[in-house]
N, C-alpha and C. Protein backbone atom coordinates (compact mmCIF):
# COMPACT_ATOMS: atom_id res chain seq x y z
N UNK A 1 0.85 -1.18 0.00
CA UNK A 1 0.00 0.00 0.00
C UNK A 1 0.89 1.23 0.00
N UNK A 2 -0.11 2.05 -0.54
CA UNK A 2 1.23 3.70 -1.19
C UNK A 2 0.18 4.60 -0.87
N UNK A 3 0.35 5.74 -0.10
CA UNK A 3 -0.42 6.76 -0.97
C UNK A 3 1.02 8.14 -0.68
N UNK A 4 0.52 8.82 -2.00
CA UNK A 4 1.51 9.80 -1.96
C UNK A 4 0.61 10.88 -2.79
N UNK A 5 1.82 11.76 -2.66
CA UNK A 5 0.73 13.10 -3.15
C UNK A 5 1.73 13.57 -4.38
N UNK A 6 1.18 13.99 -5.39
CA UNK A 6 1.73 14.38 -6.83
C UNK A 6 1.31 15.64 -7.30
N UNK A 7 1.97 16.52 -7.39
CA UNK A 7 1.93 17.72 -8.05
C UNK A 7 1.95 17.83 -9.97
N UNK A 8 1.00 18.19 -10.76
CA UNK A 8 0.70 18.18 -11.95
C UNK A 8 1.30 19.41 -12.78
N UNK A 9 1.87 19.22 -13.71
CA UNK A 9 2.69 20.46 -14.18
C UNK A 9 1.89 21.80 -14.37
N UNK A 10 2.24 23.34 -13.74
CA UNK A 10 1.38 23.98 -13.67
C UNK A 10 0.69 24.65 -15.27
N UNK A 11 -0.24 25.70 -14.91
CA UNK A 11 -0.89 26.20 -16.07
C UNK A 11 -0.65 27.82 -15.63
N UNK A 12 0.04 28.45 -16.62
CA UNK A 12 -0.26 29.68 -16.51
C UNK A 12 -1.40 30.79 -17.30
N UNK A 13 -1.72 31.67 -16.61
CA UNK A 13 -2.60 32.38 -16.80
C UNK A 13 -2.52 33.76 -15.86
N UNK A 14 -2.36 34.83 -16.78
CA UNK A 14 -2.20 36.25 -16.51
C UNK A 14 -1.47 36.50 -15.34
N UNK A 15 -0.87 35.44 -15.66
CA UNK A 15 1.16 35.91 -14.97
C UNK A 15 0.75 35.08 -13.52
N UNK A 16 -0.31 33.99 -13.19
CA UNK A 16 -0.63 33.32 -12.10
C UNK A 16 -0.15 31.81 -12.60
N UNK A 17 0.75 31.43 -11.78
CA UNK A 17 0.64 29.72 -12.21
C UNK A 17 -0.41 29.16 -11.39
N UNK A 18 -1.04 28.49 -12.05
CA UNK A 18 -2.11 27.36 -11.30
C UNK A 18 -2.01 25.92 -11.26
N UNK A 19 -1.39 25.44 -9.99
CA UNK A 19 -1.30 23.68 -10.69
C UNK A 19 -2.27 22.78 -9.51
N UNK A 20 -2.60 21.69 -9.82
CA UNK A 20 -3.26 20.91 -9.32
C UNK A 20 -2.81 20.01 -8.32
N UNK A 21 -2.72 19.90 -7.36
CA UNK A 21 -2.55 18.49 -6.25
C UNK A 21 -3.61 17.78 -5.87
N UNK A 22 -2.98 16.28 -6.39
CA UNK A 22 -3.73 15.26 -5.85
C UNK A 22 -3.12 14.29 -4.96
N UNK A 23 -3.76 13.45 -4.88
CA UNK A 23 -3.21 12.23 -3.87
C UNK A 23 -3.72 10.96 -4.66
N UNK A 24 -2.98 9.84 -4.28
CA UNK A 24 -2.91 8.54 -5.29
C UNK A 24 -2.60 7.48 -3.78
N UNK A 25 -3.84 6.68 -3.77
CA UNK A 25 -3.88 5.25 -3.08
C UNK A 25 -3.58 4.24 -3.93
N UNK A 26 -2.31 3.42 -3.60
CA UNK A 26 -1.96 2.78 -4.63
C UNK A 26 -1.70 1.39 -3.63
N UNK A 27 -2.55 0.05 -4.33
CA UNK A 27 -2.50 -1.27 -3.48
C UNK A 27 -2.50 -2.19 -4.49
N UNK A 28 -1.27 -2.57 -4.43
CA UNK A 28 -0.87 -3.83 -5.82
C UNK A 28 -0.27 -4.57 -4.93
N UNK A 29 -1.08 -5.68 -5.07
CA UNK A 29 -0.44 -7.08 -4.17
C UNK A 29 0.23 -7.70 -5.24
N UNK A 30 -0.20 -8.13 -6.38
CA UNK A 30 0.19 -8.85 -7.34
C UNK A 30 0.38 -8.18 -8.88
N UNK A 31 1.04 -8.62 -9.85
CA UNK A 31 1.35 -8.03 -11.08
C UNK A 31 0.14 -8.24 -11.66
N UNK A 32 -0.40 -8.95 -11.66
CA UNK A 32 -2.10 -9.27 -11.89
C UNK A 32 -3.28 -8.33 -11.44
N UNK A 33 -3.16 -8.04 -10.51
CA UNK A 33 -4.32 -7.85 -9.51
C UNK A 33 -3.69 -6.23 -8.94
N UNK A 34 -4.40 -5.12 -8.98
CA UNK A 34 -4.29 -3.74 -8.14
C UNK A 34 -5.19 -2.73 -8.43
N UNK A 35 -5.33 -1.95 -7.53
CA UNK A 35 -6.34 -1.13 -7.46
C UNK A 35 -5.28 0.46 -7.14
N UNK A 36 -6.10 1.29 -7.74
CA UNK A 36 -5.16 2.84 -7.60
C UNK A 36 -6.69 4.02 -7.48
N UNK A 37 -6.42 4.49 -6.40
CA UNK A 37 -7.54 5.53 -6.60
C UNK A 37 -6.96 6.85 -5.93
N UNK A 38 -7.20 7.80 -7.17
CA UNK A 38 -6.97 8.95 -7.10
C UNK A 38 -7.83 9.95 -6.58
N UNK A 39 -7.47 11.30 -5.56
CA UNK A 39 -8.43 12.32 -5.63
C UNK A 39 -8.43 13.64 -5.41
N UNK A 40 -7.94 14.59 -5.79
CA UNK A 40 -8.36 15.63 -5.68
C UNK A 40 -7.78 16.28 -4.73
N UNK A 41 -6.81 16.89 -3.76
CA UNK A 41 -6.56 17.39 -2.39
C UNK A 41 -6.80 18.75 -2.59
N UNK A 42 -6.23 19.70 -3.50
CA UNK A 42 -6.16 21.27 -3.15
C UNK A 42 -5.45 21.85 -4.80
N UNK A 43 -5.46 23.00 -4.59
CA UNK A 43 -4.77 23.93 -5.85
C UNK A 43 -3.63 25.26 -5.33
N UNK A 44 -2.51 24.33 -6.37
CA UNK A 44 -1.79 25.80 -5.68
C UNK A 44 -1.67 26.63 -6.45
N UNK A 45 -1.50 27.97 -6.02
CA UNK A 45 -1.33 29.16 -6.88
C UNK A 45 -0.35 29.68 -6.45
N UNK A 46 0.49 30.39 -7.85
CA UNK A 46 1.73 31.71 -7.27
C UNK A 46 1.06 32.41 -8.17
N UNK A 47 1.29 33.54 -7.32
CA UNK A 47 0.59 34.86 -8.40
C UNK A 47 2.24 35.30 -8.88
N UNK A 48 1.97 36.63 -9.46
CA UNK A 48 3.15 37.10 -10.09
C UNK A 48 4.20 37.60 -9.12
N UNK A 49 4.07 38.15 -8.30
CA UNK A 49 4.42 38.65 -6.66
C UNK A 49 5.13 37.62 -6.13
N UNK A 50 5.38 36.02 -7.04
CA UNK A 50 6.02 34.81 -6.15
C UNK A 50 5.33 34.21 -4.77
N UNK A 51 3.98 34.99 -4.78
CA UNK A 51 3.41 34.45 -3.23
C UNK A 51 2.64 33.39 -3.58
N UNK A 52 2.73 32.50 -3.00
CA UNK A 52 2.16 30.93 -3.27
C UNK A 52 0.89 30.43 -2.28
N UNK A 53 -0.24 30.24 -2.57
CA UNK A 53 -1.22 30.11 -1.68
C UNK A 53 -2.01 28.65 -2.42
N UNK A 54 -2.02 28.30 -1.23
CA UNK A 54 -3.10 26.60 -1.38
C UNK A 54 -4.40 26.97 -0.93
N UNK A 55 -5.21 25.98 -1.98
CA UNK A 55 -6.76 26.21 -2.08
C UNK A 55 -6.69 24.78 -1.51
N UNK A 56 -7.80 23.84 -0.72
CA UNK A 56 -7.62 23.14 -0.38
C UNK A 56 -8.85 22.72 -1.13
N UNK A 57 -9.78 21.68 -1.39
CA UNK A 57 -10.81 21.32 -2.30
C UNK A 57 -11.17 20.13 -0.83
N UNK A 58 -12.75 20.30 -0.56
CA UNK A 58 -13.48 19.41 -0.26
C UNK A 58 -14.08 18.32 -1.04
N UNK A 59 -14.05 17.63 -0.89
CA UNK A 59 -14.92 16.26 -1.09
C UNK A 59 -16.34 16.41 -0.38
N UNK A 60 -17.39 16.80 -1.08
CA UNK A 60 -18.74 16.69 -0.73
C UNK A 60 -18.99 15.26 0.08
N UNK A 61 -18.95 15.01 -1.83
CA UNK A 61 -19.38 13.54 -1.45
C UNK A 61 -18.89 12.11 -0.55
N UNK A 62 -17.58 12.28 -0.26
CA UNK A 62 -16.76 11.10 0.49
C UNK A 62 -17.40 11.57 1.84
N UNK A 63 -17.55 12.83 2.15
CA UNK A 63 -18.38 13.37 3.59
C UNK A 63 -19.97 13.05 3.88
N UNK A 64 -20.38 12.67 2.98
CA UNK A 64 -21.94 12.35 2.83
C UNK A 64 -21.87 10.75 3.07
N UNK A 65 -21.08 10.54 2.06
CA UNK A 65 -20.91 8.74 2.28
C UNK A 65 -20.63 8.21 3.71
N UNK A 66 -19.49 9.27 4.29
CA UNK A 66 -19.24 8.86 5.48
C UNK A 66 -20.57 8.75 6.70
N UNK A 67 -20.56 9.64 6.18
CA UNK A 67 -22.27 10.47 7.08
C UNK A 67 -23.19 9.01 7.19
N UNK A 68 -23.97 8.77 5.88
CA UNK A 68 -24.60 7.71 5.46
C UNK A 68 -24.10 6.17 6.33
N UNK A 69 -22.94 6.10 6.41
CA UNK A 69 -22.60 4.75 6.59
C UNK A 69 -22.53 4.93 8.01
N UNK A 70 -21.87 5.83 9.16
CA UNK A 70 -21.79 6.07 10.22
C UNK A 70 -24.20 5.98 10.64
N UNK A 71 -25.21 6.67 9.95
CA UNK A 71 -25.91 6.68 10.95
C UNK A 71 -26.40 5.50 10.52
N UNK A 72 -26.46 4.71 9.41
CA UNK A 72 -26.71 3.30 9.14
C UNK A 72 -26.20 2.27 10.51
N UNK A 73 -25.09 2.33 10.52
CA UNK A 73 -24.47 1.41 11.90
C UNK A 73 -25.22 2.06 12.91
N UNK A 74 -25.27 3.35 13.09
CA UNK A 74 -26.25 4.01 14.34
C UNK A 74 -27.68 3.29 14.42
N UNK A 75 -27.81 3.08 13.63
CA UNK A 75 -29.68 2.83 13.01
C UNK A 75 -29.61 1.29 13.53
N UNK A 76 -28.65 0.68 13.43
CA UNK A 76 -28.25 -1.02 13.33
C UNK A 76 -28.13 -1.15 15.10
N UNK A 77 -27.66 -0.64 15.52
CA UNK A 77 -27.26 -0.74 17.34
C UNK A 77 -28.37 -0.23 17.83
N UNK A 78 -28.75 0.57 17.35
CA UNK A 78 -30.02 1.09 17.60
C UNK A 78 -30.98 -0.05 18.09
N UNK A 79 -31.18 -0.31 16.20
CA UNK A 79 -32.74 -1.61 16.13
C UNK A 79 -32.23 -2.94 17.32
N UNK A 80 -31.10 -3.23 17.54
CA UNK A 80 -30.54 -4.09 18.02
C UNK A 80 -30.80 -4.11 19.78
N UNK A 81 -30.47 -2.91 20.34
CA UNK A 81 -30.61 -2.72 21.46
C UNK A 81 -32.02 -3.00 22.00
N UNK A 82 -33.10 -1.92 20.96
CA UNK A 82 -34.19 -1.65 21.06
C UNK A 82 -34.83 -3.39 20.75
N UNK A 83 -34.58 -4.52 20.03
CA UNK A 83 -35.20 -5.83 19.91
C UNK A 83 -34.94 -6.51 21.35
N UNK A 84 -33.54 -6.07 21.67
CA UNK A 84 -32.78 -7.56 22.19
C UNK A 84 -33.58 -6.81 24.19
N UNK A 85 -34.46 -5.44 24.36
CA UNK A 85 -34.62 -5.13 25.27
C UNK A 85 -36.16 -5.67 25.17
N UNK A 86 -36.78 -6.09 23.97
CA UNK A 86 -38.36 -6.43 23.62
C UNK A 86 -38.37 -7.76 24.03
N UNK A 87 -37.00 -8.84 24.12
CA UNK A 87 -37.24 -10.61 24.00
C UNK A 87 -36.91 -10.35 25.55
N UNK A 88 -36.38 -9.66 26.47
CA UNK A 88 -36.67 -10.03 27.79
C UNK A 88 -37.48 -9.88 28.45
């Protein structure tokens, strides 16, 4: 297992470089068999001034998913508690 973070060659525009950072999960057990998933972390910028500032980029959706799966298990201990207090 890998994850590392990769900087993409920048883009200029009206004297601002703009380049992209991501991050790369990388899990190759076998020459056969691996999975790589990439996503998104932030944007850096230098303006012309040489001052360099990071945009950082949310993930909506990996936060929703999380959300989802966390009150599902809530919902599960829940029904669980609430049965296993009905058979005594």
């Amino acid at each position: 297992m890998l994850l590392q973070d990769s900087n993409h060659p920048p883009v200029k525009w009206r004297g601002y470089e703009i380049s992209p950072v991501a991050q790369a999960f990388r899990f190759v057990p076998s020459p056969q068999f691996g999975m790589i998933w990439n996503r998104p972390v932030g944007i850096r910028v230098q303006t012309p001034q040489s001052e360099t500032q990071y945009l950082p980029i949310y993930d909506l959706t990996r936060i929703i998913q999380i959300m989802i799966i966390l009150s599902g298990l809530l919902f599960f201990f829940f029904l669980k508690g609430f049965f296993k207090r009905s058979k005594a």
